[in-house]
PDB file of N, CA and C in Angstrom:
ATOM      1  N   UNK A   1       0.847  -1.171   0.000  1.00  0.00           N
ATOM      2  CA  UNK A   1       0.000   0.000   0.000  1.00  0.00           C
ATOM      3  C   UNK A   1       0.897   1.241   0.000  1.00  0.00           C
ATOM      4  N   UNK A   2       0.383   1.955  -0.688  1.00  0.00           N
ATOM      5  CA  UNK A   2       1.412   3.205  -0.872  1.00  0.00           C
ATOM      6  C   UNK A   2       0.644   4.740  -0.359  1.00  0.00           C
ATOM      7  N   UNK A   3       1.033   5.334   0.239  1.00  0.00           N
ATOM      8  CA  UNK A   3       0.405   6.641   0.813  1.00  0.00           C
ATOM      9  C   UNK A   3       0.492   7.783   0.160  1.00  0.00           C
ATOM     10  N   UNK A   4      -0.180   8.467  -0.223  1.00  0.00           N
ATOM     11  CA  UNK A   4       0.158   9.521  -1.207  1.00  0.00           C
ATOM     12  C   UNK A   4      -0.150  10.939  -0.386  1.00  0.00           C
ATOM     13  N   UNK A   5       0.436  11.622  -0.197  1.00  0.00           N
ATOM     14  CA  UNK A   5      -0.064  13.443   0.504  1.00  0.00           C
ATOM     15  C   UNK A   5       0.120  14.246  -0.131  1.00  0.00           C
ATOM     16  N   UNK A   6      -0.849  15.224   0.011  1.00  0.00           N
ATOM     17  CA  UNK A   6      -0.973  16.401  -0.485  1.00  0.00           C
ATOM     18  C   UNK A   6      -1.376  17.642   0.580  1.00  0.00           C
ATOM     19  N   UNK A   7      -1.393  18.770   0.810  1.00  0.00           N
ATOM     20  CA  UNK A   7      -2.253  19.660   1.930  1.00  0.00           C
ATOM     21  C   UNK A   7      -2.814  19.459   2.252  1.00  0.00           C
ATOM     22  N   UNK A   8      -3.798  18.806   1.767  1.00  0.00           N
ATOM     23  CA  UNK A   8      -5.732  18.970   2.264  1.00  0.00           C
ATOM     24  C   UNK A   8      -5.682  17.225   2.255  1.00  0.00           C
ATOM     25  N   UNK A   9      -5.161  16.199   1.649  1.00  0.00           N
ATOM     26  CA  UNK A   9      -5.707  15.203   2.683  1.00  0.00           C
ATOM     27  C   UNK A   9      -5.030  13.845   2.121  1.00  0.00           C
ATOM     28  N   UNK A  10      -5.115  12.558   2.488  1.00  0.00           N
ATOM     29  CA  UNK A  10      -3.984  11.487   2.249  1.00  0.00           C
ATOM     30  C   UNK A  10      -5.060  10.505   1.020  1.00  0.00           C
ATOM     31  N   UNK A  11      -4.444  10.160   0.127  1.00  0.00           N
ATOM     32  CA  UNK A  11      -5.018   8.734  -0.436  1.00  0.00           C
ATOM     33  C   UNK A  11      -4.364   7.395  -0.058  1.00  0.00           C
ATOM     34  N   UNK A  12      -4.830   6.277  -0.174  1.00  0.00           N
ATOM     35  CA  UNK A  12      -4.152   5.073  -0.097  1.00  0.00           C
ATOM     36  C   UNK A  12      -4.571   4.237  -1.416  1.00  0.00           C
ATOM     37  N   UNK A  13      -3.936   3.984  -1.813  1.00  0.00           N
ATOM     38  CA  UNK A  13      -3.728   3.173  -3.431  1.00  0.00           C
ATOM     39  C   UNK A  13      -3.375   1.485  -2.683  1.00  0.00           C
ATOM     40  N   UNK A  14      -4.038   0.757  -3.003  1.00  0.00           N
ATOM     41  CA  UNK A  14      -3.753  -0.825  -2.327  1.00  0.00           C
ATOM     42  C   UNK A  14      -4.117  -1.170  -4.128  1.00  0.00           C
ATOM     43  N   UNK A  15      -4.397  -2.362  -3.961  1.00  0.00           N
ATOM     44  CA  UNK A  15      -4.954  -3.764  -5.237  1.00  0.00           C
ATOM     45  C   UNK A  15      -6.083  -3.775  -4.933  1.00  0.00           C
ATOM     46  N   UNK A  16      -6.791  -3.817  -5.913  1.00  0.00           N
ATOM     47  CA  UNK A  16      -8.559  -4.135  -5.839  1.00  0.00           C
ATOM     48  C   UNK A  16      -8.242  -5.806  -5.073  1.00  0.00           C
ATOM     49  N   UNK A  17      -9.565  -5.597  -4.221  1.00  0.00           N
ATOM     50  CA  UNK A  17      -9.796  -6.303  -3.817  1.00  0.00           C
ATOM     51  C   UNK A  17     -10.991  -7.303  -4.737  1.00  0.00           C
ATOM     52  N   UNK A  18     -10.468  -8.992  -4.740  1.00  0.00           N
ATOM     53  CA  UNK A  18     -11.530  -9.751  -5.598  1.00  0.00           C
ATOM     54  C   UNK A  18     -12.346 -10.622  -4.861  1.00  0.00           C
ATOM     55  N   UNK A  19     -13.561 -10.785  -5.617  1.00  0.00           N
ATOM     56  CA  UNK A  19     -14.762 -11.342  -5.139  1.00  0.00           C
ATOM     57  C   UNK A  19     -14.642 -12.678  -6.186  1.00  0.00           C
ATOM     58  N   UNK A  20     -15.476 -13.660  -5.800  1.00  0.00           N
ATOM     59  CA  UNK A  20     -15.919 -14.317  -6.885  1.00  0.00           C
ATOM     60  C   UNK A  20     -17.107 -13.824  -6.957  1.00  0.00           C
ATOM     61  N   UNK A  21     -17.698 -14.548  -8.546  1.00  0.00           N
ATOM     62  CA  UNK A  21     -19.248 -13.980  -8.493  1.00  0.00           C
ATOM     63  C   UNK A  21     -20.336 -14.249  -7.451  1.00  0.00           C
ATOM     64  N   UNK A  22     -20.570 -15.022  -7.011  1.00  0.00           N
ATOM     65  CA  UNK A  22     -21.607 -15.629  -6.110  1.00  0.00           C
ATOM     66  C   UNK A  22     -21.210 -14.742  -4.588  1.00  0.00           C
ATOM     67  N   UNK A  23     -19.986 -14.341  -4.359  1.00  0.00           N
ATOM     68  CA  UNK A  23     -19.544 -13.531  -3.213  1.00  0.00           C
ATOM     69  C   UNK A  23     -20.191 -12.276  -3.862  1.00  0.00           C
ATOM     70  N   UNK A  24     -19.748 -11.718  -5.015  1.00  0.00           N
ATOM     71  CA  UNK A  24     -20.137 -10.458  -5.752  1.00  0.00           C
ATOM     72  C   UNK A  24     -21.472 -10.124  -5.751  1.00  0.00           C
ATOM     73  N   UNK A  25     -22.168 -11.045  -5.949  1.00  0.00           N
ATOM     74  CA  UNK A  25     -23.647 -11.107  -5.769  1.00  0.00           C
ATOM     75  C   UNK A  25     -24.542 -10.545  -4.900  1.00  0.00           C
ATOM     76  N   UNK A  26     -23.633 -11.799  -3.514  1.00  0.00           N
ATOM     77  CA  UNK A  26     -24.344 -11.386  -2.160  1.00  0.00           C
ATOM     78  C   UNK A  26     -24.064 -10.508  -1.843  1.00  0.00           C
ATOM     79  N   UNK A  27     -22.982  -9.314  -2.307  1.00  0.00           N
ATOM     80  CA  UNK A  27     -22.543  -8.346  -1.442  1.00  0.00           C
ATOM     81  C   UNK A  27     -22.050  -7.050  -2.169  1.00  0.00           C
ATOM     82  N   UNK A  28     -23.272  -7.109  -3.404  1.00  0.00           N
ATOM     83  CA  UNK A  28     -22.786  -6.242  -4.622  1.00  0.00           C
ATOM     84  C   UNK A  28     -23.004  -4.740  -4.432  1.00  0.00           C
ATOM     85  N   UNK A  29     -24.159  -4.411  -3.049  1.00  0.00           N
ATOM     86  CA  UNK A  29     -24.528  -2.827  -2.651  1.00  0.00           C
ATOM     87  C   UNK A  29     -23.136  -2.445  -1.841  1.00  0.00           C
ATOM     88  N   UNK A  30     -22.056  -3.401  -1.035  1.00  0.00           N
ATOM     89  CA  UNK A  30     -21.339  -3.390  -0.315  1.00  0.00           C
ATOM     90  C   UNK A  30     -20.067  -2.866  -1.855  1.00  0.00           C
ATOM     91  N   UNK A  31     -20.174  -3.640  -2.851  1.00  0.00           N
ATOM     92  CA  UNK A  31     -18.920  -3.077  -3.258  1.00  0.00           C
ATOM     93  C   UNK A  31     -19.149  -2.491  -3.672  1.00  0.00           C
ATOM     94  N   UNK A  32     -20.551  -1.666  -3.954  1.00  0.00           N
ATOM     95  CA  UNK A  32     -20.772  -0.256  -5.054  1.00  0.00           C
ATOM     96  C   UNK A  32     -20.127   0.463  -3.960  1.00  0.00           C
ATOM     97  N   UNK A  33     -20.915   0.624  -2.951  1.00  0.00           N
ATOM     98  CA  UNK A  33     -20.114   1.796  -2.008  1.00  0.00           C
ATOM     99  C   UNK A  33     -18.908   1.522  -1.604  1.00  0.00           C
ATOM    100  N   UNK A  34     -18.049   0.631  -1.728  1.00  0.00           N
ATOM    101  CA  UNK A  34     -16.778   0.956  -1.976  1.00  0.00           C
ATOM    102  C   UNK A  34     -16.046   1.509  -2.836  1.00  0.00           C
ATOM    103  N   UNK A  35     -17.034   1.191  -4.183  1.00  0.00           N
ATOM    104  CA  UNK A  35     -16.287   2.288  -5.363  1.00  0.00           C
ATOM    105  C   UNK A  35     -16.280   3.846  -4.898  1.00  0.00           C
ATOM    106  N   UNK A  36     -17.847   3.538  -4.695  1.00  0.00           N
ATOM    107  CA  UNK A  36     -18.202   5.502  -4.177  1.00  0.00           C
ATOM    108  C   UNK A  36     -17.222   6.104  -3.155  1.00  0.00           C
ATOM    109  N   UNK A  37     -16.259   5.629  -2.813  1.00  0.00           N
ATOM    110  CA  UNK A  37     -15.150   5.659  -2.197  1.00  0.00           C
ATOM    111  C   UNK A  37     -13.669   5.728  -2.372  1.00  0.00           C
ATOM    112  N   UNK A  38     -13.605   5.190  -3.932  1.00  0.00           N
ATOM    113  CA  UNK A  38     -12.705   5.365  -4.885  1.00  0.00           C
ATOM    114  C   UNK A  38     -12.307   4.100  -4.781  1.00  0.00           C
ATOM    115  N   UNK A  39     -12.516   3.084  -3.780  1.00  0.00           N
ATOM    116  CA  UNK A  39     -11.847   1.654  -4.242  1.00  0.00           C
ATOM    117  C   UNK A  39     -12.309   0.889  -5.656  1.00  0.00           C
ATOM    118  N   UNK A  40     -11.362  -0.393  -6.177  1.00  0.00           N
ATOM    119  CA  UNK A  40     -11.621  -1.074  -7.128  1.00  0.00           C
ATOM    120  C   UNK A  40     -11.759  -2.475  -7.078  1.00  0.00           C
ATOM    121  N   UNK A  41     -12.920  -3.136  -7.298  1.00  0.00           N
ATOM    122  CA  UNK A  41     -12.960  -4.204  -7.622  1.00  0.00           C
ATOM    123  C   UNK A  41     -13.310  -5.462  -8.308  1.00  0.00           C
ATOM    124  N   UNK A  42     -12.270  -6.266  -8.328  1.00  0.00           N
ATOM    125  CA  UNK A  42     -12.397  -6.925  -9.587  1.00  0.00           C
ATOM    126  C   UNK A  42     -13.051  -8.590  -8.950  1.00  0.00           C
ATOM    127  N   UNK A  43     -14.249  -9.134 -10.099  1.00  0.00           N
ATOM    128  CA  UNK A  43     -14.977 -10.270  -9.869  1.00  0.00           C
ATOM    129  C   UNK A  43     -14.239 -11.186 -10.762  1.00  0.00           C
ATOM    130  N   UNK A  44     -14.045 -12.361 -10.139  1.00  0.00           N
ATOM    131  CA  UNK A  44     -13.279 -12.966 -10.436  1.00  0.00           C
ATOM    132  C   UNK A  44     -14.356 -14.729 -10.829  1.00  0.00           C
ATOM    133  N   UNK A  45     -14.021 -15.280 -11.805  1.00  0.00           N
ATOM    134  CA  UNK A  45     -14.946 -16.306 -12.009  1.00  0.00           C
ATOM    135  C   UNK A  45     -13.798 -17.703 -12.129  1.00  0.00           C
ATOM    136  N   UNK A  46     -13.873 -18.282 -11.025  1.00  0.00           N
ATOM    137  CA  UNK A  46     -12.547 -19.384 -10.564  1.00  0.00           C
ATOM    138  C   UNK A  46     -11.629 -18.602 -10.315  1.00  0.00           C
ATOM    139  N   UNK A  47     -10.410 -18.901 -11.018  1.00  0.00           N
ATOM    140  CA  UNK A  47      -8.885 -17.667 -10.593  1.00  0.00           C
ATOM    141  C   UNK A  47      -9.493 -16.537 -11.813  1.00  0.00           C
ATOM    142  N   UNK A  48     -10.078 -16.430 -12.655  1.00  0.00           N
ATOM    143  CA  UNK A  48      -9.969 -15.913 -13.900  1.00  0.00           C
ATOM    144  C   UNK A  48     -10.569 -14.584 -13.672  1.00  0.00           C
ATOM    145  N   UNK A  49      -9.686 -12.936 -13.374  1.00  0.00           N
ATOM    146  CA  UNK A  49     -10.619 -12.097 -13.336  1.00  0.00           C
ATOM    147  C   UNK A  49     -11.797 -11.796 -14.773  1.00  0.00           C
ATOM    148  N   UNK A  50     -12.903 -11.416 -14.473  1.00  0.00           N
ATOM    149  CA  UNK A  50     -13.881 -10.977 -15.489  1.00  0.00           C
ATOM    150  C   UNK A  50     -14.495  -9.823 -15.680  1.00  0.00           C
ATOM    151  N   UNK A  51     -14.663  -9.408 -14.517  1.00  0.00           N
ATOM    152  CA  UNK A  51     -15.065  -8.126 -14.514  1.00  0.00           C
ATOM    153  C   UNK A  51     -14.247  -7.094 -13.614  1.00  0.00           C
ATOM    154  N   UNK A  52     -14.592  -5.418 -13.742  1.00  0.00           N
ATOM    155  CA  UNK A  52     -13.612  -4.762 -12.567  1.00  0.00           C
ATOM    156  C   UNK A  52     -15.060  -3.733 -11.988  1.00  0.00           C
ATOM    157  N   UNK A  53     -15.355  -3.405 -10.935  1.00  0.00           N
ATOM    158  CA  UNK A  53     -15.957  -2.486 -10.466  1.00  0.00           C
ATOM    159  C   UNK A  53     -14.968  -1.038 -10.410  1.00  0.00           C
ATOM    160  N   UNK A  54     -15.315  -0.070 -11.118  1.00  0.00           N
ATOM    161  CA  UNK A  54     -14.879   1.112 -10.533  1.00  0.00           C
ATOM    162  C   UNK A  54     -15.498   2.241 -10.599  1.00  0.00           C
ATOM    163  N   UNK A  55     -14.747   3.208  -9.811  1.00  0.00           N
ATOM    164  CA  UNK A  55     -15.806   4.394  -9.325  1.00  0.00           C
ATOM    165  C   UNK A  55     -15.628   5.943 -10.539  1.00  0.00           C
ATOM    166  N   UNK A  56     -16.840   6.109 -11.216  1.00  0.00           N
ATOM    167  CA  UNK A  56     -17.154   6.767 -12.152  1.00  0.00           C
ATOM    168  C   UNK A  56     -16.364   8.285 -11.315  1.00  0.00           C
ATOM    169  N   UNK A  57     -15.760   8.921 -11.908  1.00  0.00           N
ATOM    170  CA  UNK A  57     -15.029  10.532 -11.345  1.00  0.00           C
ATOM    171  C   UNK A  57     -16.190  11.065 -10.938  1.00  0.00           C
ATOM    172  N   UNK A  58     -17.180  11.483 -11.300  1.00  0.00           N
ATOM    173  CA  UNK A  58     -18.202  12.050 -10.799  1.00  0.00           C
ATOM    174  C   UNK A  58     -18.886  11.988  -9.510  1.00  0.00           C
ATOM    175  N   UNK A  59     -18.818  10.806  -9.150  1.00  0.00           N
ATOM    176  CA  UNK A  59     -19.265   9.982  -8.115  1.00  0.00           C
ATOM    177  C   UNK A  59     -18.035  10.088  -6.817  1.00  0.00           C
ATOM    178  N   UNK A  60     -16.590   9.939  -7.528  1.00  0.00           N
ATOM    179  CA  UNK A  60     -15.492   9.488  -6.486  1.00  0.00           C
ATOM    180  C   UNK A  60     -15.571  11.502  -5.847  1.00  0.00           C
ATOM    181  N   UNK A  61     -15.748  12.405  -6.457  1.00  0.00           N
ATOM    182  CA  UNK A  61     -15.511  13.487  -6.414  1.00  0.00           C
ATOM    183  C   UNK A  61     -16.235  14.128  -5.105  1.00  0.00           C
ATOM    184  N   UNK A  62     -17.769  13.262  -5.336  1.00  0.00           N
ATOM    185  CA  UNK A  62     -18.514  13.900  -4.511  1.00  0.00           C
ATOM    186  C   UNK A  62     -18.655  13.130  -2.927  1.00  0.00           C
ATOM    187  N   UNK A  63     -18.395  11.920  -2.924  1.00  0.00           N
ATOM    188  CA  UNK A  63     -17.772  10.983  -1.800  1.00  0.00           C
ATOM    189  C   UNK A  63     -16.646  12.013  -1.237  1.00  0.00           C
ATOM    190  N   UNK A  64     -15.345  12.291  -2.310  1.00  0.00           N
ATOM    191  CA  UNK A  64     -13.865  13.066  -1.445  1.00  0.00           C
ATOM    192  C   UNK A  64     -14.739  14.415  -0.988  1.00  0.00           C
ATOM    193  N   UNK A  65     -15.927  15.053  -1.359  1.00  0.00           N
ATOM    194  CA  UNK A  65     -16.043  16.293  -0.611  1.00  0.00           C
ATOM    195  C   UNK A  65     -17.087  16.243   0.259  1.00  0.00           C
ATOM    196  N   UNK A  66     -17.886  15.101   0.002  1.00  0.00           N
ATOM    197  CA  UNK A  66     -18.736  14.647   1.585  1.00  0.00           C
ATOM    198  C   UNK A  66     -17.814  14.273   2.581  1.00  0.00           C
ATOM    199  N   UNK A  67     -16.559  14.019   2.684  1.00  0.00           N
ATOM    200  CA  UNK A  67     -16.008  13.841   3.879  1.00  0.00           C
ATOM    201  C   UNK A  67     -15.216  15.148   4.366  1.00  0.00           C
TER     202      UNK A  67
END
Protein backbone atom coordinates (compact mmCIF):
# COMPACT_ATOMS: atom_id res chain seq x y z
CA UNK A 1 0.00 0.00 0.00
CA UNK A 2 1.41 3.20 -0.87
CA UNK A 3 0.41 6.64 0.81
CA UNK A 4 0.16 9.52 -1.21
CA UNK A 5 -0.06 13.44 0.50
CA UNK A 6 -0.97 16.40 -0.48
CA UNK A 7 -2.25 19.66 1.93
CA UNK A 8 -5.73 18.97 2.26
CA UNK A 9 -5.71 15.20 2.68
CA UNK A 10 -3.98 11.49 2.25
CA UNK A 11 -5.02 8.73 -0.44
CA UNK A 12 -4.15 5.07 -0.10
CA UNK A 13 -3.73 3.17 -3.43
CA UNK A 14 -3.75 -0.83 -2.33
CA UNK A 15 -4.95 -3.76 -5.24
CA UNK A 16 -8.56 -4.13 -5.84
CA UNK A 17 -9.80 -6.30 -3.82
CA UNK A 18 -11.53 -9.75 -5.60
CA UNK A 19 -14.76 -11.34 -5.14
CA UNK A 20 -15.92 -14.32 -6.89
CA UNK A 21 -19.25 -13.98 -8.49
CA UNK A 22 -21.61 -15.63 -6.11
CA UNK A 23 -19.54 -13.53 -3.21
CA UNK A 24 -20.14 -10.46 -5.75
CA UNK A 25 -23.65 -11.11 -5.77
CA UNK A 26 -24.34 -11.39 -2.16
CA UNK A 27 -22.54 -8.35 -1.44
CA UNK A 28 -22.79 -6.24 -4.62
CA UNK A 29 -24.53 -2.83 -2.65
CA UNK A 30 -21.34 -3.39 -0.32
CA UNK A 31 -18.92 -3.08 -3.26
CA UNK A 32 -20.77 -0.26 -5.05
CA UNK A 33 -20.11 1.80 -2.01
CA UNK A 34 -16.78 0.96 -1.98
CA UNK A 35 -16.29 2.29 -5.36
CA UNK A 36 -18.20 5.50 -4.18
CA UNK A 37 -15.15 5.66 -2.20
CA UNK A 38 -12.70 5.37 -4.89
CA UNK A 39 -11.85 1.65 -4.24
CA UNK A 40 -11.62 -1.07 -7.13
CA UNK A 41 -12.96 -4.20 -7.62
CA UNK A 42 -12.40 -6.93 -9.59
CA UNK A 43 -14.98 -10.27 -9.87
CA UNK A 44 -13.28 -12.97 -10.44
CA UNK A 45 -14.95 -16.31 -12.01
CA UNK A 46 -12.55 -19.38 -10.56
CA UNK A 47 -8.88 -17.67 -10.59
CA UNK A 48 -9.97 -15.91 -13.90
CA UNK A 49 -10.62 -12.10 -13.34
CA UNK A 50 -13.88 -10.98 -15.49
CA UNK A 51 -15.07 -8.13 -14.51
CA UNK A 52 -13.61 -4.76 -12.57
CA UNK A 53 -15.96 -2.49 -10.47
CA UNK A 54 -14.88 1.11 -10.53
CA UNK A 55 -15.81 4.39 -9.32
CA UNK A 56 -17.15 6.77 -12.15
CA UNK A 57 -15.03 10.53 -11.34
CA UNK A 58 -18.20 12.05 -10.80
CA UNK A 59 -19.27 9.98 -8.12
CA UNK A 60 -15.49 9.49 -6.49
CA UNK A 61 -15.51 13.49 -6.41
CA UNK A 62 -18.51 13.90 -4.51
CA UNK A 63 -17.77 10.98 -1.80
CA UNK A 64 -13.87 13.07 -1.44
CA UNK A 65 -16.04 16.29 -0.61
CA UNK A 66 -18.74 14.65 1.58
CA UNK A 67 -16.01 13.84 3.88
Amino acid sequence: MVMISDHFMKYQISKPQQFKVAEAKAKFSDLVRRTLVGEEVVITKGRVPVAKLVPLLIFLVVALIAF
